[in-house]
PDB file of N, CA and C in Angstrom:
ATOM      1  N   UNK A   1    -135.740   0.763-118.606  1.00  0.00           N
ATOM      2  CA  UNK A   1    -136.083  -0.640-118.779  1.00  0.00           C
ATOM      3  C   UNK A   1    -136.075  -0.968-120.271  1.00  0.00           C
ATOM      4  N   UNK A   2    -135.430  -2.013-120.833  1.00  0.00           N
ATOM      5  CA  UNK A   2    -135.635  -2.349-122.204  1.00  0.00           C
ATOM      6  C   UNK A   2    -136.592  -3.044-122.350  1.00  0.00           C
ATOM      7  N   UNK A   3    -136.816  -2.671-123.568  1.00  0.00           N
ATOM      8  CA  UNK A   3    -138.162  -3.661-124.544  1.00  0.00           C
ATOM      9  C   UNK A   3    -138.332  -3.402-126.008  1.00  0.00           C
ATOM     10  N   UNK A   4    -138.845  -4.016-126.531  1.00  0.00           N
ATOM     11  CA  UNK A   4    -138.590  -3.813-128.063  1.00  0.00           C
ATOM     12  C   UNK A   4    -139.825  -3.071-128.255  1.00  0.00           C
ATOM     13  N   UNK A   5    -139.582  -2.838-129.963  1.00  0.00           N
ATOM     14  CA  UNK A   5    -140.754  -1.709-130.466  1.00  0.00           C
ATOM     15  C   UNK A   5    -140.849  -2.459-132.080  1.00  0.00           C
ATOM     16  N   UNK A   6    -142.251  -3.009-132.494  1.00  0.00           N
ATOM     17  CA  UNK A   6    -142.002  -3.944-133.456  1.00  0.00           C
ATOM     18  C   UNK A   6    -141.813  -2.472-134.985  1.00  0.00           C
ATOM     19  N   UNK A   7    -140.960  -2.911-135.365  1.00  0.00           N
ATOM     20  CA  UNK A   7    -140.504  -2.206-136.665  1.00  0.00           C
ATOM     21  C   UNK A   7    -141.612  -1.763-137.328  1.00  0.00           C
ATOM     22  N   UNK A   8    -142.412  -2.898-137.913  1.00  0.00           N
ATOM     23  CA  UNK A   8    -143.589  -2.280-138.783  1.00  0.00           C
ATOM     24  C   UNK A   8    -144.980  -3.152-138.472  1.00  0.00           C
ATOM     25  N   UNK A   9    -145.412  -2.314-137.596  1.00  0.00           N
ATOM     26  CA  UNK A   9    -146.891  -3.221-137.149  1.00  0.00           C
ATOM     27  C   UNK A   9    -147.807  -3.925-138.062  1.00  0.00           C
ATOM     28  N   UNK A  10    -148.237  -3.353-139.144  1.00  0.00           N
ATOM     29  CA  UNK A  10    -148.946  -3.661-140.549  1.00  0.00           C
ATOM     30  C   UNK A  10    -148.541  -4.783-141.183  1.00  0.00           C
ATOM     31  N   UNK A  11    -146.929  -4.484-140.705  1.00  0.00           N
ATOM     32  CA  UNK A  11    -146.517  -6.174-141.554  1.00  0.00           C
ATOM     33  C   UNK A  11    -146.031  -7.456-140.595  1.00  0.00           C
ATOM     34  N   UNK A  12    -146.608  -6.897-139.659  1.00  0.00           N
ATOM     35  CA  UNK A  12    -146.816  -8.255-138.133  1.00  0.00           C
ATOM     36  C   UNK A  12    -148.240  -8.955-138.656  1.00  0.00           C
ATOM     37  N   UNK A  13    -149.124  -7.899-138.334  1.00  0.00           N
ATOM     38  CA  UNK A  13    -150.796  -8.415-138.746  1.00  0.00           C
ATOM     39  C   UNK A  13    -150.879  -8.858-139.897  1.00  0.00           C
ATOM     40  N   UNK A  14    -150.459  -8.592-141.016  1.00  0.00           N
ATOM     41  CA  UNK A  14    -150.047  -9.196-142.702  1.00  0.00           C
ATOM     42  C   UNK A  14    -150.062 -10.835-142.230  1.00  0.00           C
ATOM     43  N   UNK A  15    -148.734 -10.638-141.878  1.00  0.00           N
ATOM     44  CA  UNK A  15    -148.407 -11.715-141.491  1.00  0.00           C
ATOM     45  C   UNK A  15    -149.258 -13.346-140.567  1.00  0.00           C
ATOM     46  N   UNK A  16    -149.498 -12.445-139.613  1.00  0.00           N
ATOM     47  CA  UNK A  16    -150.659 -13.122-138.482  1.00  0.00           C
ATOM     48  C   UNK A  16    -151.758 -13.319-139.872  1.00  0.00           C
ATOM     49  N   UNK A  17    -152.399 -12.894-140.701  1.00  0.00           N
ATOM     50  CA  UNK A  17    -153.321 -12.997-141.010  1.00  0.00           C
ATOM     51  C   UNK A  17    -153.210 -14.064-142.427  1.00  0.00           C
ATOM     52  N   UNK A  18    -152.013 -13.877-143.070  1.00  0.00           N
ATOM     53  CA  UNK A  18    -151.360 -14.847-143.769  1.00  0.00           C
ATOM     54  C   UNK A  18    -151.315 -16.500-143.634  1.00  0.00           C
ATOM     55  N   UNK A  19    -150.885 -16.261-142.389  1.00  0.00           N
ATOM     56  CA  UNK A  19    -150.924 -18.052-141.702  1.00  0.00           C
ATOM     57  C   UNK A  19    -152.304 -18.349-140.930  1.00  0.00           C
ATOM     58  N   UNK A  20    -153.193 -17.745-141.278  1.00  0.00           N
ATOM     59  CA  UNK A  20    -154.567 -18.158-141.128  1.00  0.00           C
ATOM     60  C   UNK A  20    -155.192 -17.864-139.644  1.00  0.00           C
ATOM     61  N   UNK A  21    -154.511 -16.880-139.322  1.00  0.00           N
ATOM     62  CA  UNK A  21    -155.130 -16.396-137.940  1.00  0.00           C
ATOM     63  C   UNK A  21    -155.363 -15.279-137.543  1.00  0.00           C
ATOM     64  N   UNK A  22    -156.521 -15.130-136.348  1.00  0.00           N
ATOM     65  CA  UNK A  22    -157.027 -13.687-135.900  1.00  0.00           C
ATOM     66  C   UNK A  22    -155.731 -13.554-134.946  1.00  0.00           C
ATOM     67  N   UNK A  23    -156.221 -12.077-134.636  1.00  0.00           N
ATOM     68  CA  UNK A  23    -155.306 -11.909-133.455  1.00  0.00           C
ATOM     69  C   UNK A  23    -155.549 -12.970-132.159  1.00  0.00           C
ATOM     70  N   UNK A  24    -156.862 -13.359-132.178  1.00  0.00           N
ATOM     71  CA  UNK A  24    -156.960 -13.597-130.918  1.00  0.00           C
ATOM     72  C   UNK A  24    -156.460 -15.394-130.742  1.00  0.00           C
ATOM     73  N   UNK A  25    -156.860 -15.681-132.263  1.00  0.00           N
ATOM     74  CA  UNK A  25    -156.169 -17.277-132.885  1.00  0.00           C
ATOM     75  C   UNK A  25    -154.464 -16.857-132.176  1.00  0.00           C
ATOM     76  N   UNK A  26    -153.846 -16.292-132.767  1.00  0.00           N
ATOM     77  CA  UNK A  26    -152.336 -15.911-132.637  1.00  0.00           C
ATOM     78  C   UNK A  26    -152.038 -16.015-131.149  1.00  0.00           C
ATOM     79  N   UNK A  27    -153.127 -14.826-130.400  1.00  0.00           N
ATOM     80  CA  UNK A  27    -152.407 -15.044-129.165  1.00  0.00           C
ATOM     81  C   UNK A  27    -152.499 -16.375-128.511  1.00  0.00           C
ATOM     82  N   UNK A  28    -153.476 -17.178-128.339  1.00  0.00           N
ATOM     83  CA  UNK A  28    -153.704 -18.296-127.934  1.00  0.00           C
ATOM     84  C   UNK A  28    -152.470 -19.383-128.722  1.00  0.00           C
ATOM     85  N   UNK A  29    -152.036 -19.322-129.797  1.00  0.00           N
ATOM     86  CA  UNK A  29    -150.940 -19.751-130.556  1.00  0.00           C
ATOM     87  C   UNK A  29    -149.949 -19.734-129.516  1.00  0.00           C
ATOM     88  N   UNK A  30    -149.727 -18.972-129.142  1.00  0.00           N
ATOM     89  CA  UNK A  30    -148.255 -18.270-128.491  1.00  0.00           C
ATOM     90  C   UNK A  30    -148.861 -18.355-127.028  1.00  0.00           C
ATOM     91  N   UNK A  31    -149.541 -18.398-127.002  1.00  0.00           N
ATOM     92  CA  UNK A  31    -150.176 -18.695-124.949  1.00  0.00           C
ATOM     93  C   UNK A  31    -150.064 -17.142-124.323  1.00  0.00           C
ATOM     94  N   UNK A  32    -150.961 -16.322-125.123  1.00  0.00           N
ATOM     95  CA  UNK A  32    -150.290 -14.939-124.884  1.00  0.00           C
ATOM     96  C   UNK A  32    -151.985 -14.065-124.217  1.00  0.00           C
ATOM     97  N   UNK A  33    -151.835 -12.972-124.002  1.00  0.00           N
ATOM     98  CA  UNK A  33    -153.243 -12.278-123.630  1.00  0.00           C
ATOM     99  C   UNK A  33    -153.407 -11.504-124.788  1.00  0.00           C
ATOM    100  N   UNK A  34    -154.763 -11.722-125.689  1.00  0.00           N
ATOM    101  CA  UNK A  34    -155.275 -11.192-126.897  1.00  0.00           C
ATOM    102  C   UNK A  34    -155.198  -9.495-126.624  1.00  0.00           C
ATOM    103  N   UNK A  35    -155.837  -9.255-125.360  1.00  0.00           N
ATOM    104  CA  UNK A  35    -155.809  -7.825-125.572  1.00  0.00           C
ATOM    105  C   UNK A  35    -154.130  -7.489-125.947  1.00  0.00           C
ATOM    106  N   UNK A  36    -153.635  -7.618-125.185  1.00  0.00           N
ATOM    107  CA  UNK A  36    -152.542  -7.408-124.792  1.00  0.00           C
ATOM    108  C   UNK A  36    -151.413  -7.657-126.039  1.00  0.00           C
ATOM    109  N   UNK A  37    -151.664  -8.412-126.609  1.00  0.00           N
ATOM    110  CA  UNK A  37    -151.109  -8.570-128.289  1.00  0.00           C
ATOM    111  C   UNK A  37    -151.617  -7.602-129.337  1.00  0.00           C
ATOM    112  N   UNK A  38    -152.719  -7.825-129.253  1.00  0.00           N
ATOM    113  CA  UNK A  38    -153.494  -6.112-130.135  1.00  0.00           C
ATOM    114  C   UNK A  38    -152.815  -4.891-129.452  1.00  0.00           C
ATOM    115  N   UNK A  39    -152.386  -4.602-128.116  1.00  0.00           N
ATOM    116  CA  UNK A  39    -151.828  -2.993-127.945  1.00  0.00           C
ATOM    117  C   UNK A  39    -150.555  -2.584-128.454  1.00  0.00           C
ATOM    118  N   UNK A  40    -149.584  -4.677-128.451  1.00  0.00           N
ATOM    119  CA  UNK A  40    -148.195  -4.282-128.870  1.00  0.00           C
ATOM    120  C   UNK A  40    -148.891  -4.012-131.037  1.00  0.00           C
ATOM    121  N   UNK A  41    -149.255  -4.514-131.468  1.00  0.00           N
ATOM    122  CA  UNK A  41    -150.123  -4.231-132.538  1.00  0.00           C
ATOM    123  C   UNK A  41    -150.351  -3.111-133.132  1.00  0.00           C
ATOM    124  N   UNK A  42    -150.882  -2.473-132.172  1.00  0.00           N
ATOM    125  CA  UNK A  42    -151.637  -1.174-132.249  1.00  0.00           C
ATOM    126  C   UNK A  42    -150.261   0.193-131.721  1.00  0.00           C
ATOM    127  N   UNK A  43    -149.210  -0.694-131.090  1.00  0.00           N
ATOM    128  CA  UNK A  43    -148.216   0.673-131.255  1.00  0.00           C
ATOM    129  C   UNK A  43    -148.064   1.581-129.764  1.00  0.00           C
ATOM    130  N   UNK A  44    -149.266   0.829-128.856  1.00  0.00           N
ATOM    131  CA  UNK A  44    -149.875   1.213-127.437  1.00  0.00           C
ATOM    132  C   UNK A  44    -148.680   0.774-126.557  1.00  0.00           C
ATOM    133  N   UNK A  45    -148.251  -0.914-126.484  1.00  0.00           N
ATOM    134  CA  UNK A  45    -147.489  -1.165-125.795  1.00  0.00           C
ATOM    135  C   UNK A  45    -146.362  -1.581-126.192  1.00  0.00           C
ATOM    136  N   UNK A  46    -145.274  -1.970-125.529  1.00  0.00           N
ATOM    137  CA  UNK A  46    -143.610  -2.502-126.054  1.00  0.00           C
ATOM    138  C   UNK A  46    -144.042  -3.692-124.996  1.00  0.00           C
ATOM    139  N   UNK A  47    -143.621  -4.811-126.084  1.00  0.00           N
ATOM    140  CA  UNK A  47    -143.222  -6.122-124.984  1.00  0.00           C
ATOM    141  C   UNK A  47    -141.849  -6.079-124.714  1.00  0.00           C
ATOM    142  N   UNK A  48    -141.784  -7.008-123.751  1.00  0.00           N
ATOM    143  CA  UNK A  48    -140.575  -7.503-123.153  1.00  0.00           C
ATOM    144  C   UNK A  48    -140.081  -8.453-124.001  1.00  0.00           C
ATOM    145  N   UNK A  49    -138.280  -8.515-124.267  1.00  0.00           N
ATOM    146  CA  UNK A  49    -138.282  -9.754-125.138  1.00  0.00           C
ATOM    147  C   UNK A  49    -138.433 -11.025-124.793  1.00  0.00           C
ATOM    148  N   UNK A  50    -138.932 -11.405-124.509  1.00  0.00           N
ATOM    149  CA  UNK A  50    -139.685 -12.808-124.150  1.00  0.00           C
ATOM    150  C   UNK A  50    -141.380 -13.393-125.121  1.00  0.00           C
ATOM    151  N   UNK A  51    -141.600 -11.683-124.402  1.00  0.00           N
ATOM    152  CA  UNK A  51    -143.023 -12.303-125.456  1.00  0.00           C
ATOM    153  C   UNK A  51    -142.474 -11.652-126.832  1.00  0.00           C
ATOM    154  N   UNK A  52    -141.643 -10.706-127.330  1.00  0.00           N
ATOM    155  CA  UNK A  52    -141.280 -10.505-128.625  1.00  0.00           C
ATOM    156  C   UNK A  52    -140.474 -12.201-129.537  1.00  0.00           C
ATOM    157  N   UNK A  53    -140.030 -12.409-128.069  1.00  0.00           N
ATOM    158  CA  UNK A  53    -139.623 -13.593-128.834  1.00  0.00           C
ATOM    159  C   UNK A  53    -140.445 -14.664-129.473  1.00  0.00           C
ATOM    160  N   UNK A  54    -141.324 -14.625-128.276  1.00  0.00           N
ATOM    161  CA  UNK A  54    -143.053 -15.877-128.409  1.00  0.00           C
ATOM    162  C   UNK A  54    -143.661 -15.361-129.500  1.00  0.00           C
ATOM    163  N   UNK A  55    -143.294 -14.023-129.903  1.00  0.00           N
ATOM    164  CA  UNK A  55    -144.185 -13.137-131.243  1.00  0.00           C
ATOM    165  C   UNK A  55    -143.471 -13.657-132.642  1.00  0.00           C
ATOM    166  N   UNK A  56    -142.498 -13.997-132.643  1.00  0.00           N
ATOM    167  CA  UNK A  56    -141.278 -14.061-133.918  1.00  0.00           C
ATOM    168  C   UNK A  56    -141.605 -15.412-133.987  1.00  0.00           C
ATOM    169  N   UNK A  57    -140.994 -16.380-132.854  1.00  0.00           N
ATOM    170  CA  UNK A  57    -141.222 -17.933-132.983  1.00  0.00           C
ATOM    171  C   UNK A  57    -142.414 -18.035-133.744  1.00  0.00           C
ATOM    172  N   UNK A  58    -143.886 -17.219-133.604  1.00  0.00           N
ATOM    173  CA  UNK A  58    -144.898 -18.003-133.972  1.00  0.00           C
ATOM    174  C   UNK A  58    -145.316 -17.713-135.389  1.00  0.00           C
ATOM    175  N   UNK A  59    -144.431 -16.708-135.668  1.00  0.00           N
ATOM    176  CA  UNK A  59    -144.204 -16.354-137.366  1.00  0.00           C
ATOM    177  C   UNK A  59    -143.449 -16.741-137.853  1.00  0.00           C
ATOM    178  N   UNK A  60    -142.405 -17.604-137.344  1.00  0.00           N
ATOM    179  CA  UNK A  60    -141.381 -18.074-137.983  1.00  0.00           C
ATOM    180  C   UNK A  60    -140.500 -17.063-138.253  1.00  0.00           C
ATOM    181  N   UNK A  61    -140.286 -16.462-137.717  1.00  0.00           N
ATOM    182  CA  UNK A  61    -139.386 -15.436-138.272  1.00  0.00           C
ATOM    183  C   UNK A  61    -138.367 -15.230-137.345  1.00  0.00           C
ATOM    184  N   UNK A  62    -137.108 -14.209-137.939  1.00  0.00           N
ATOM    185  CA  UNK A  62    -135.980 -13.448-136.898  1.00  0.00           C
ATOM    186  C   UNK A  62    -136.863 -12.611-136.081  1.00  0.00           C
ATOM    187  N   UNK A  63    -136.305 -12.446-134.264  1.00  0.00           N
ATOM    188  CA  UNK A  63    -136.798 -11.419-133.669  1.00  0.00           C
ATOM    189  C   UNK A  63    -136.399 -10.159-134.174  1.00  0.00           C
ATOM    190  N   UNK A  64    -135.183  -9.806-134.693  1.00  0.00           N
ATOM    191  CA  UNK A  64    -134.423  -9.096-135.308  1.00  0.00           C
ATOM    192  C   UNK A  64    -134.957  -8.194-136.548  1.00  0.00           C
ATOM    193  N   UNK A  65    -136.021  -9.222-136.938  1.00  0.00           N
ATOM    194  CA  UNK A  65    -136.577  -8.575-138.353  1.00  0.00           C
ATOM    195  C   UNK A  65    -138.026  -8.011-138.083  1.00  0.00           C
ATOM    196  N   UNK A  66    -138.420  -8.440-136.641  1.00  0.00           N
ATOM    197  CA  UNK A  66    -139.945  -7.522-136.838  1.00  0.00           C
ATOM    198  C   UNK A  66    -139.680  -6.686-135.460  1.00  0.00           C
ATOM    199  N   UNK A  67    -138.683  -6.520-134.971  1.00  0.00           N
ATOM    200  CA  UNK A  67    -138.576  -5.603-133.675  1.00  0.00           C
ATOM    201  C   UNK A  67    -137.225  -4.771-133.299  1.00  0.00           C
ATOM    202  N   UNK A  68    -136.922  -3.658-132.525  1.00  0.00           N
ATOM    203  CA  UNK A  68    -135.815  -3.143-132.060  1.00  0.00           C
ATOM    204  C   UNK A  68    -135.890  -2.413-131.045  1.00  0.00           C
ATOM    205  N   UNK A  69    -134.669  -1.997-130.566  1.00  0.00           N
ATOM    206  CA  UNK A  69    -134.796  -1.874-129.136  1.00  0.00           C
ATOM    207  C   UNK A  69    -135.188  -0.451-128.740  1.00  0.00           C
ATOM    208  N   UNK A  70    -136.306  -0.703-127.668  1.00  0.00           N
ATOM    209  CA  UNK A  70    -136.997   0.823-126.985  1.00  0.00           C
ATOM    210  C   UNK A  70    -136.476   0.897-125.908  1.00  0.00           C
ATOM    211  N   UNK A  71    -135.595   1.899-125.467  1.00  0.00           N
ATOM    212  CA  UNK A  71    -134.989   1.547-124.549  1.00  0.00           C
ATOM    213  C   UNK A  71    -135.653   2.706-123.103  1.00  0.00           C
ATOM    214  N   UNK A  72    -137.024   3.323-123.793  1.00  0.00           N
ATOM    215  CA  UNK A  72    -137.473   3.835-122.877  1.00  0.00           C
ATOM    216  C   UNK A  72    -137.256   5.388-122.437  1.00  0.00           C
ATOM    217  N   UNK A  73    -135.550   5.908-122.414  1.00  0.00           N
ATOM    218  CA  UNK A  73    -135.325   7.286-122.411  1.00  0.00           C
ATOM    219  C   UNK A  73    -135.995   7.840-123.297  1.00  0.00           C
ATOM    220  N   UNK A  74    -136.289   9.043-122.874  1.00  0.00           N
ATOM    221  CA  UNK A  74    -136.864  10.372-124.077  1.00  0.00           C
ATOM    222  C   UNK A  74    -135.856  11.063-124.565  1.00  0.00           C
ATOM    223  N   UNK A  75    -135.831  11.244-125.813  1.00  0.00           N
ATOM    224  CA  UNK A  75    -134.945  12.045-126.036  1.00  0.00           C
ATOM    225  C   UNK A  75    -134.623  13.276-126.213  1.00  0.00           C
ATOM    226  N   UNK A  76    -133.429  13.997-125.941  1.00  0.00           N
ATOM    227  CA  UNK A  76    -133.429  15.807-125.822  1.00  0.00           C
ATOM    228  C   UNK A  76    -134.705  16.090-126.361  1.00  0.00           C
ATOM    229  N   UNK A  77    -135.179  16.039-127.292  1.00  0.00           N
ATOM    230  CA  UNK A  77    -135.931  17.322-128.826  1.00  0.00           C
ATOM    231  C   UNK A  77    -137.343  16.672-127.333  1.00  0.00           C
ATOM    232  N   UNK A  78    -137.926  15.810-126.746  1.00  0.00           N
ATOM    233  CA  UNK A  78    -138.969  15.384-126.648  1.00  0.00           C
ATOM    234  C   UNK A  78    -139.494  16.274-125.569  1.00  0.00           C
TER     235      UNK A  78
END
């Protein structure tokens, strides 16, 4: 199943915290579930691109520049 994996978490929350919001401000921004934004955050979960997209839109940013693709296989070494 695909889903993205945000590039650099630290500079998502930078960000979120830049334009004057908590996480939980953000998710409500984006119509999103707070926990559930803190796990993609925290490195716990991969969204789907949909909400990666609802994540980029609300930073203004490329999806391209804060995420890439998890495509879920493990690989040989794992």
């Amino acid at each position: 199943m695909l889903s993205l994996r945000l590039k650099n978490p630290e500079e998502v929350r930078r960000e979120i915290s830049l334009r004057g919001y908590s996480i939980n401000g953000f998710a409500r921004k984006i119509n999103s579930n707070p926990g559930y934004i803190g796990k993609v955050l925290d490195g716990k979960r991969n969204p789907y691109p949909p909400l990666a997209k609802k994540i980029a839109d609300g930073l203004d940013m490329d999806i391209r520049d804060l995420f890439f693709v998890a495509d879920g296989r493990k690989r040989e070494t794992d």
